[in-house]
C-alpha atoms as a PDB file:
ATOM      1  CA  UNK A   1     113.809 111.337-126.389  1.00  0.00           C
ATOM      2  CA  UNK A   2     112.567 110.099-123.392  1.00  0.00           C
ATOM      3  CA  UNK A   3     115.150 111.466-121.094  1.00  0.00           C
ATOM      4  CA  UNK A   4     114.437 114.858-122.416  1.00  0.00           C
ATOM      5  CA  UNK A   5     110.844 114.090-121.451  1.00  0.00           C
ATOM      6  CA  UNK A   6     111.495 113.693-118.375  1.00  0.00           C
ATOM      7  CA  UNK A   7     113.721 116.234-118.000  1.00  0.00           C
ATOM      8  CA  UNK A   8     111.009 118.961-119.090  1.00  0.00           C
ATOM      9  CA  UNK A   9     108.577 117.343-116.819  1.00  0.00           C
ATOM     10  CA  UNK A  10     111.131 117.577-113.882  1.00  0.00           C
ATOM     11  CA  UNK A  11     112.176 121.132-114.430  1.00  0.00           C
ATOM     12  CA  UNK A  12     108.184 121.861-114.673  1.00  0.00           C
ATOM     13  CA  UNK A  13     107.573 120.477-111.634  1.00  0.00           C
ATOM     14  CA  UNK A  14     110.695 122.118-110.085  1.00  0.00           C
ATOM     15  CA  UNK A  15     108.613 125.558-111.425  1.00  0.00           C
ATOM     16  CA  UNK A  16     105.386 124.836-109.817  1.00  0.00           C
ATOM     17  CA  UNK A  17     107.045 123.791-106.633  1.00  0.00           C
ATOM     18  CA  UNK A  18     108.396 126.924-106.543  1.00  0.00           C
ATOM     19  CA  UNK A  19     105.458 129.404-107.051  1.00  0.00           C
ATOM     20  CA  UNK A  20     103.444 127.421-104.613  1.00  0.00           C
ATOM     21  CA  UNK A  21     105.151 128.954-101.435  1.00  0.00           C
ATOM     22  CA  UNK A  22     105.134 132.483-102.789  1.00  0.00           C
ATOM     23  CA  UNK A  23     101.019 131.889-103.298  1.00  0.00           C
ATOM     24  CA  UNK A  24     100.593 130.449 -99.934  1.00  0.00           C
ATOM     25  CA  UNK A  25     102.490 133.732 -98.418  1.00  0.00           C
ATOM     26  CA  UNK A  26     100.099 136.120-100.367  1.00  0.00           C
ATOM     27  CA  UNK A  27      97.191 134.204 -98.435  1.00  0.00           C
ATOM     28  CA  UNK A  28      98.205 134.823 -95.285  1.00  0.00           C
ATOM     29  CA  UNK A  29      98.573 138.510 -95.845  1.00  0.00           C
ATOM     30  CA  UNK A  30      97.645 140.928 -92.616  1.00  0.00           C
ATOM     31  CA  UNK A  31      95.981 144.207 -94.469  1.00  0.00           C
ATOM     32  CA  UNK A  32      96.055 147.403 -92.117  1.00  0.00           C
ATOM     33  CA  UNK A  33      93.562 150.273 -92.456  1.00  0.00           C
ATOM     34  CA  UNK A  34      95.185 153.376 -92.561  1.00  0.00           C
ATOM     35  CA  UNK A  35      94.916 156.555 -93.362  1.00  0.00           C
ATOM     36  CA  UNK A  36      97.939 157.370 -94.925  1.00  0.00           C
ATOM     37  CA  UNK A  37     100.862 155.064 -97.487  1.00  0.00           C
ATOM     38  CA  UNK A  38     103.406 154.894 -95.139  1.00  0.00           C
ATOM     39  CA  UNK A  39     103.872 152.237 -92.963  1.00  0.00           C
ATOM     40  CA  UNK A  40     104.044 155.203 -90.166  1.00  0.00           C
ATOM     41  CA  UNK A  41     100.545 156.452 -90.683  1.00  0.00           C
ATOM     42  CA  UNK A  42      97.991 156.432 -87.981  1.00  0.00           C
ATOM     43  CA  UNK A  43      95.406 153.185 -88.069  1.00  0.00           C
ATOM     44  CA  UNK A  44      92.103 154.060 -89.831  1.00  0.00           C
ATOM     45  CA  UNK A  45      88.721 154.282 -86.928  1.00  0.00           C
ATOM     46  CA  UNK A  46      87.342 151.990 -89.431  1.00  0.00           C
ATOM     47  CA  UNK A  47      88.238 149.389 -92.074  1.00  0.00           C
ATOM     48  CA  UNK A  48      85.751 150.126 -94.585  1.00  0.00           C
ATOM     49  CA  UNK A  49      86.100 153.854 -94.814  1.00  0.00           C
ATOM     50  CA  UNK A  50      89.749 153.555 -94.555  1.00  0.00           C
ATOM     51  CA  UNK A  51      91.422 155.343 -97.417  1.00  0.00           C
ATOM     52  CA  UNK A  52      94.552 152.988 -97.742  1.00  0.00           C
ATOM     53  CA  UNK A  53      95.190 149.516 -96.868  1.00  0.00           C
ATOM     54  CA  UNK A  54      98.673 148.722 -96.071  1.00  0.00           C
ATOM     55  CA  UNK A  55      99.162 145.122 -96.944  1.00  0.00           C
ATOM     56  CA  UNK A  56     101.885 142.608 -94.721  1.00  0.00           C
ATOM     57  CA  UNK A  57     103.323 139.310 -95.281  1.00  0.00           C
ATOM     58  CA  UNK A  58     102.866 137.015 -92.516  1.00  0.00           C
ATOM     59  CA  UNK A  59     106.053 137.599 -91.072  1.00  0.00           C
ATOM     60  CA  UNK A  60     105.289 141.723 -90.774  1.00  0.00           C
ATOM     61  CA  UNK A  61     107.610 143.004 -93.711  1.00  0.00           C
ATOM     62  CA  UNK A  62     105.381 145.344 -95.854  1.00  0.00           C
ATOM     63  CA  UNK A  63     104.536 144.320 -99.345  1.00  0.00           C
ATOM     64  CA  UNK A  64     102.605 147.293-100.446  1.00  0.00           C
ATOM     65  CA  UNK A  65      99.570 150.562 -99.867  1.00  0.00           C
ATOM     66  CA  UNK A  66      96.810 149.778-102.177  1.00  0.00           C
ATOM     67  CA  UNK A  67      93.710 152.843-101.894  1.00  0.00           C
ATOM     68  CA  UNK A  68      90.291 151.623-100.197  1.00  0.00           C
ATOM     69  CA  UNK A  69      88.311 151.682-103.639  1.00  0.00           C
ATOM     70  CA  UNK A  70      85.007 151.288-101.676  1.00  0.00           C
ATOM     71  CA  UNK A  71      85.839 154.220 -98.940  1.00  0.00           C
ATOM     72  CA  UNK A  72      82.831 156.196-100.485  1.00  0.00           C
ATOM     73  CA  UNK A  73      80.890 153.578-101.220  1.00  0.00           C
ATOM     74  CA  UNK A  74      77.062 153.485 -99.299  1.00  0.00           C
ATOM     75  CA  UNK A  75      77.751 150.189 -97.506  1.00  0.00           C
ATOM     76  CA  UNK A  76      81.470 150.289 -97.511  1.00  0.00           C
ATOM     77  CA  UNK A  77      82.265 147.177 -95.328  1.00  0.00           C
ATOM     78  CA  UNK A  78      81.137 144.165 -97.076  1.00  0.00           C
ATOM     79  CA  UNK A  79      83.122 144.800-100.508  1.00  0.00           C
ATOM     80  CA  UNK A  80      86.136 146.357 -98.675  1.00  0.00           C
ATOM     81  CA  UNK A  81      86.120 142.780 -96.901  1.00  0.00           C
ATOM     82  CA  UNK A  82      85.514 141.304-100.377  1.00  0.00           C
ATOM     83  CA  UNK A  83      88.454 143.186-101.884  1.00  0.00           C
ATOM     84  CA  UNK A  84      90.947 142.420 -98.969  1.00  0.00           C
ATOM     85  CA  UNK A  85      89.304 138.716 -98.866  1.00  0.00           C
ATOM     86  CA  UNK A  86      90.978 138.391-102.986  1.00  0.00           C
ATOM     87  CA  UNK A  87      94.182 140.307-101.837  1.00  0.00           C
ATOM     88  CA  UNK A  88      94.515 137.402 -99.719  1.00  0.00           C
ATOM     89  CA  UNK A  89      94.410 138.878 -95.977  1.00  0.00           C
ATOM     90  CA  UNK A  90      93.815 136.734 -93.638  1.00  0.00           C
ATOM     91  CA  UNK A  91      94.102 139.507 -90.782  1.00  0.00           C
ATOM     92  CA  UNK A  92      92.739 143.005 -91.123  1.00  0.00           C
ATOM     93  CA  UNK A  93      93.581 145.758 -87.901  1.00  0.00           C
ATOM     94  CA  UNK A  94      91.293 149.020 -87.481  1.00  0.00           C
ATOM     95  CA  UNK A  95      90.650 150.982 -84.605  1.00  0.00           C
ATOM     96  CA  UNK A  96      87.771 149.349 -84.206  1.00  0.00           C
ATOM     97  CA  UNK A  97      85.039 146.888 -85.555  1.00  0.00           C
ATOM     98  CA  UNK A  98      81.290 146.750 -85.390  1.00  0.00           C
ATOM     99  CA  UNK A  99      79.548 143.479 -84.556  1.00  0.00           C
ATOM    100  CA  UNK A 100      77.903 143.003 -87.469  1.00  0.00           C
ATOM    101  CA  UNK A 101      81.198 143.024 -90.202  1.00  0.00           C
ATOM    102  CA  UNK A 102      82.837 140.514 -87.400  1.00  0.00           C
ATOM    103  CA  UNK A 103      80.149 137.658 -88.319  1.00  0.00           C
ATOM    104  CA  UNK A 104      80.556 138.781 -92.270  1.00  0.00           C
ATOM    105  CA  UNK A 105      84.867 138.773 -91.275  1.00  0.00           C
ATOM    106  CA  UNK A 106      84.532 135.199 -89.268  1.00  0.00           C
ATOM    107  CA  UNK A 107      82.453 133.945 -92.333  1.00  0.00           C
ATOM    108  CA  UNK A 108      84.994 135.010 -94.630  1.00  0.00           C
ATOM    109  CA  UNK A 109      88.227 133.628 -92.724  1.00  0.00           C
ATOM    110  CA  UNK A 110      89.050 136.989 -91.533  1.00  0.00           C
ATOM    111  CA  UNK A 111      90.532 138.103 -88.445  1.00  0.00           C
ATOM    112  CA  UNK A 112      89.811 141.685 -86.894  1.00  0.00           C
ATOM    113  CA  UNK A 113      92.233 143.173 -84.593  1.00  0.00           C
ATOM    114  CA  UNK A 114      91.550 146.307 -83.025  1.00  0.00           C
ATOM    115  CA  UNK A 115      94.313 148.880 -82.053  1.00  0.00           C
ATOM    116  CA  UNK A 116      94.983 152.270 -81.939  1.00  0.00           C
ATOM    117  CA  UNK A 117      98.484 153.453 -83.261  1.00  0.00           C
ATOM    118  CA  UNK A 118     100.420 153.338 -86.641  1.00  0.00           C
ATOM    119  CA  UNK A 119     100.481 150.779 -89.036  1.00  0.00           C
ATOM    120  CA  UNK A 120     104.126 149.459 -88.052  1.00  0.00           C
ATOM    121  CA  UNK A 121     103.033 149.022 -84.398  1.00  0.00           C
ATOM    122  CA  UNK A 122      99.869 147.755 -85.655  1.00  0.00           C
ATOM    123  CA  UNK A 123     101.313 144.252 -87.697  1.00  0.00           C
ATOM    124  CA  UNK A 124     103.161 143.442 -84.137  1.00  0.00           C
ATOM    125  CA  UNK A 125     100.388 143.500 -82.359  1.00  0.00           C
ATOM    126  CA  UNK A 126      98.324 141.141 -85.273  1.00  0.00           C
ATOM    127  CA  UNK A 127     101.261 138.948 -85.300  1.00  0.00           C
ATOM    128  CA  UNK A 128     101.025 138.228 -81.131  1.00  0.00           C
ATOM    129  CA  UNK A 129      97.521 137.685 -81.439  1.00  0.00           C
ATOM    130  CA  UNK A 130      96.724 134.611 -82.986  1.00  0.00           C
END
């Protein structure tokens, strides 16, 4: 009985070990205002009125387009940062940032890159600027 104890606690273990990677990964994730869903479309002027973020693992492959759900909002920035800060980017790229939502990013753990292109283009540059 005790072998099969220790078996379930092994292949437990072998579980969590597992997962922990793919969670680390999500964490790291660049998001990309743009202002369409494929990886193609032109970078947003700005990250809070963006329409779509296009989300990248930290290696550039793209995971997914999620819609801005605070584009309309009043104040759009600081819960567009909020929302990307729980999708786990660690990196969002816009055309261009205000001073202001760069203190709120740096506070957050967020890096802004600025650049003007499509999204694809966009992650390269993120990725050579650390």
């Amino acid at each position: 009985m005790k072998k099969s104890i220790v078996a379930g606690i092994a292949a437990l273990l072998l579980l969590i070990s597992a997962a922990l990677p793919a969670q680390q990964s999500k964490s790291d994730m660049i998001a990309v205002a743009a202002n369409g869903k494929a990886i193609s479309a032109p970078v947003s002027n700005q990250a809070g009125r963006s329409p779509f973020f296009l989300l990248f693992d930290k290696q550039g492959s793209f995971l997914e387009a999620v819609d801005n759900p605070y584009k309309d909002a009043g104040n759009a920035g600081i819960p567009t940062l909020d929302f990307l800060a729980g999708k786990g980017a660690k990196v969002v790229v816009a055309e261009g940032f205000g001073s202001k939502i760069v203190e709120v990013m740096k506070g957050k753990g967020i890096r802004p890159v600025e650049f003007k292109g499509n999204a694809a283009d966009a992650v390269k540059k993120a990725l050579e600027v650390k």
